[in-house]
C-alpha atoms as a PDB file:
ATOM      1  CA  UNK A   1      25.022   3.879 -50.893  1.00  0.00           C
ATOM      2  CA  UNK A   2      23.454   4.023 -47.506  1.00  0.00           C
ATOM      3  CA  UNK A   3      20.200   2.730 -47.083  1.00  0.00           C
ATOM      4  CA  UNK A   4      18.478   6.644 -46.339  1.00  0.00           C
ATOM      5  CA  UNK A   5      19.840   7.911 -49.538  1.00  0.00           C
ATOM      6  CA  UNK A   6      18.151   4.824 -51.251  1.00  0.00           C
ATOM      7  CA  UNK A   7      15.521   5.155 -50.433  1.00  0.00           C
ATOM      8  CA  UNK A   8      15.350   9.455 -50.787  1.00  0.00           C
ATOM      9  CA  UNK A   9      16.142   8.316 -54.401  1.00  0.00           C
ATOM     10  CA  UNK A  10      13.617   5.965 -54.858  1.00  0.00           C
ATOM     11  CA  UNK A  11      11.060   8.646 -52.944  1.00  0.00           C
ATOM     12  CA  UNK A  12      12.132  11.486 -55.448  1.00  0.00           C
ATOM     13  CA  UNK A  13      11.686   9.056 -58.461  1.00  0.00           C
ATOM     14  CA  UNK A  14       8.558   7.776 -57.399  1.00  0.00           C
ATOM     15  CA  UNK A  15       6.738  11.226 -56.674  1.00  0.00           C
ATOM     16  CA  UNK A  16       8.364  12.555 -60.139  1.00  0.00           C
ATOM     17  CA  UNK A  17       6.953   9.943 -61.970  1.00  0.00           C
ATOM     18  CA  UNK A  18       3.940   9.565 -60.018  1.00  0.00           C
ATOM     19  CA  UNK A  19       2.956  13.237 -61.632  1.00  0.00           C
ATOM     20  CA  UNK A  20       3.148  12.223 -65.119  1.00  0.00           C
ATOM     21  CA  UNK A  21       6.930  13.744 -65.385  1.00  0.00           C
ATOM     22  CA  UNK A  22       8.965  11.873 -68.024  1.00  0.00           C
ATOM     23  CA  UNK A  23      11.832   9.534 -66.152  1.00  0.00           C
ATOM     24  CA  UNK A  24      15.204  10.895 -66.413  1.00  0.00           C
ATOM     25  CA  UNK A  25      17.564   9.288 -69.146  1.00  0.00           C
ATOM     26  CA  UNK A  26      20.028   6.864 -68.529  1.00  0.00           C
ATOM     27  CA  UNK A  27      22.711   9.729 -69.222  1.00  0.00           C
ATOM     28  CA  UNK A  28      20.678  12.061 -66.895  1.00  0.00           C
ATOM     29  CA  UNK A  29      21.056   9.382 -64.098  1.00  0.00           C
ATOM     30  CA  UNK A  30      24.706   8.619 -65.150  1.00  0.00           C
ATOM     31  CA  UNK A  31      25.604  12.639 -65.150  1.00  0.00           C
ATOM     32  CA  UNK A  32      23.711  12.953 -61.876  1.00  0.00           C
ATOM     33  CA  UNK A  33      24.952   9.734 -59.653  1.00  0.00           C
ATOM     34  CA  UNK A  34      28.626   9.637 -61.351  1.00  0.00           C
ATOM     35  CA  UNK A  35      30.352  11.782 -59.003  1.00  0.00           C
ATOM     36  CA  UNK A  36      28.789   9.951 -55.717  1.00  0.00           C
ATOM     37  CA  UNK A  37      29.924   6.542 -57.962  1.00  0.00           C
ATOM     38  CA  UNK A  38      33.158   7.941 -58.652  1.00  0.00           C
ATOM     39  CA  UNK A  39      34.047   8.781 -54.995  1.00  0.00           C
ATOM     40  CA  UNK A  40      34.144   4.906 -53.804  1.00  0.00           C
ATOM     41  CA  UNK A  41      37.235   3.533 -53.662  1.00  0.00           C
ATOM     42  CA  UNK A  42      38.144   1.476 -56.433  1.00  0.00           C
ATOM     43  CA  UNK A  43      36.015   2.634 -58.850  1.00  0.00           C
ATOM     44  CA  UNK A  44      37.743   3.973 -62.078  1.00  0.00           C
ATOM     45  CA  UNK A  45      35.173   4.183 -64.512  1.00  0.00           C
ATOM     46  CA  UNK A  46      31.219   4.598 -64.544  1.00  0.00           C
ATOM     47  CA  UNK A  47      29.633   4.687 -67.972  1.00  0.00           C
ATOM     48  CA  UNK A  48      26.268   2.998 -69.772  1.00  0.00           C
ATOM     49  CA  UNK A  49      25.935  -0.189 -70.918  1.00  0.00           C
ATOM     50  CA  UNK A  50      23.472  -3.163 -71.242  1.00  0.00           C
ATOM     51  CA  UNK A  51      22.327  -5.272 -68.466  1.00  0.00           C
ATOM     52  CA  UNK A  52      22.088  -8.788 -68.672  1.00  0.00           C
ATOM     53  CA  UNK A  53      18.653  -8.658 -70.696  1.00  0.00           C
ATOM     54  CA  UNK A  54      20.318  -5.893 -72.993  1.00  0.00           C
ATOM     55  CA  UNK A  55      18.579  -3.086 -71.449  1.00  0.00           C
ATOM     56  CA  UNK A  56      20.045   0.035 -70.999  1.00  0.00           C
ATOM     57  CA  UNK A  57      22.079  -0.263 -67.248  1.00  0.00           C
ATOM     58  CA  UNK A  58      24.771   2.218 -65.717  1.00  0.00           C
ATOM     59  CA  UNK A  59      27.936   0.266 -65.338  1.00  0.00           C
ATOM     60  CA  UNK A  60      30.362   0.705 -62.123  1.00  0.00           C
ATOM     61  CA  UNK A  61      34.014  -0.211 -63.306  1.00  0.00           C
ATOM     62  CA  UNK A  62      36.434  -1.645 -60.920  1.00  0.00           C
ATOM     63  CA  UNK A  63      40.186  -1.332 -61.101  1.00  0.00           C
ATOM     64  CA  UNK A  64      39.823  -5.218 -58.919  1.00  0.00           C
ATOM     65  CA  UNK A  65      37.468  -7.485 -57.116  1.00  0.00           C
ATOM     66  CA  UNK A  66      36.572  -5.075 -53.944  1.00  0.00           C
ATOM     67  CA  UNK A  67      33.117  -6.948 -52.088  1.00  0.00           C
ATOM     68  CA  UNK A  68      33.056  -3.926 -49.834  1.00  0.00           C
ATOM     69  CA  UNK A  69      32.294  -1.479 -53.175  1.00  0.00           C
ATOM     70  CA  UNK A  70      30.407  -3.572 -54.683  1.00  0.00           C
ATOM     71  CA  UNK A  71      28.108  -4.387 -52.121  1.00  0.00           C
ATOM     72  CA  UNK A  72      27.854  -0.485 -50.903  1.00  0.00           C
ATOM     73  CA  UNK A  73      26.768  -0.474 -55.129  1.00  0.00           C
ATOM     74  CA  UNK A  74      22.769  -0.040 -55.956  1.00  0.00           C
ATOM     75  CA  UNK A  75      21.157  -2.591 -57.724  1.00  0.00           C
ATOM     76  CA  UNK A  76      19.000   0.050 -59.601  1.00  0.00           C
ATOM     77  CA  UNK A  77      19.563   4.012 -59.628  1.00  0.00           C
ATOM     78  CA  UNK A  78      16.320   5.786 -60.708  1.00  0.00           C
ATOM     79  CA  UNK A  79      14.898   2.594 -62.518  1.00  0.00           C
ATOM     80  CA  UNK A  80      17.885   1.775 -64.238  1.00  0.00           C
ATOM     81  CA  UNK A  81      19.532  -1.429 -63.498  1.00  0.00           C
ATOM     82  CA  UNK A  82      23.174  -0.870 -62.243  1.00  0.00           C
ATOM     83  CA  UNK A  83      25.819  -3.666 -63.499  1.00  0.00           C
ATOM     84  CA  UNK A  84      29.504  -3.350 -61.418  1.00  0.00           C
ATOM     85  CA  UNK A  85      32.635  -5.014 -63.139  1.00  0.00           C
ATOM     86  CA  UNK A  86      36.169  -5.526 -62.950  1.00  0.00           C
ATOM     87  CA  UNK A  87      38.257  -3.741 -65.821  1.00  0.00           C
ATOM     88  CA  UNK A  88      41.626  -3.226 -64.100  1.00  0.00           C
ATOM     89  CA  UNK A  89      43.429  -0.221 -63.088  1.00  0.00           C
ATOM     90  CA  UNK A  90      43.070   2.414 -65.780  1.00  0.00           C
ATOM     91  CA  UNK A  91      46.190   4.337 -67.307  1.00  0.00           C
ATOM     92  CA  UNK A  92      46.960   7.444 -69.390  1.00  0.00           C
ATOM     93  CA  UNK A  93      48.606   6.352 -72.348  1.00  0.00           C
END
């Protein structure tokens, strides 16, 4: 994610939130960022999950170990924590 639409994320969260608006849900985010997610190469898979502390995180599935992706990966997406890992290439069965 470039570092402008990072931070017009974080803006947009912040003023929301700032107003007394509820945050989004974690399958709010998911449904809203999935398709941007989805688009980087590699990525087969982008669901919810739990984050290291067992909160609630979006995860980023890789079909293999691609630095590029996941460093051009969030940390956070609209205060949820955003966990990438390597599942393999996915197939229809």
């Amino acid at each position: 994610m470039s570092g402008r639409l990072a931070l017009a994320l974080a803006f947009a969260a912040a003023t929301a939130f700032g107003r007394g608006e509820m945050p989004p849900s974690i399958q709010e985010v998911k449904a809203r960022h999935e398709a941007q997610l989805m688009a980087r190469p590699g990525v087969v898979a982008v669901g919810i999950g739990r984050d290291t502390d067992g909160k609630p995180a979006i995860i980023v599935n890789l079909d293999r170990e691609r630095p590029e992706v996941r460093a051009s990966v969030p940390e956070q997406i609209d205060g949820y924590a955003v966990r990438v890992q390597v599942i393999g290439p996915v197939r229809a069965q």
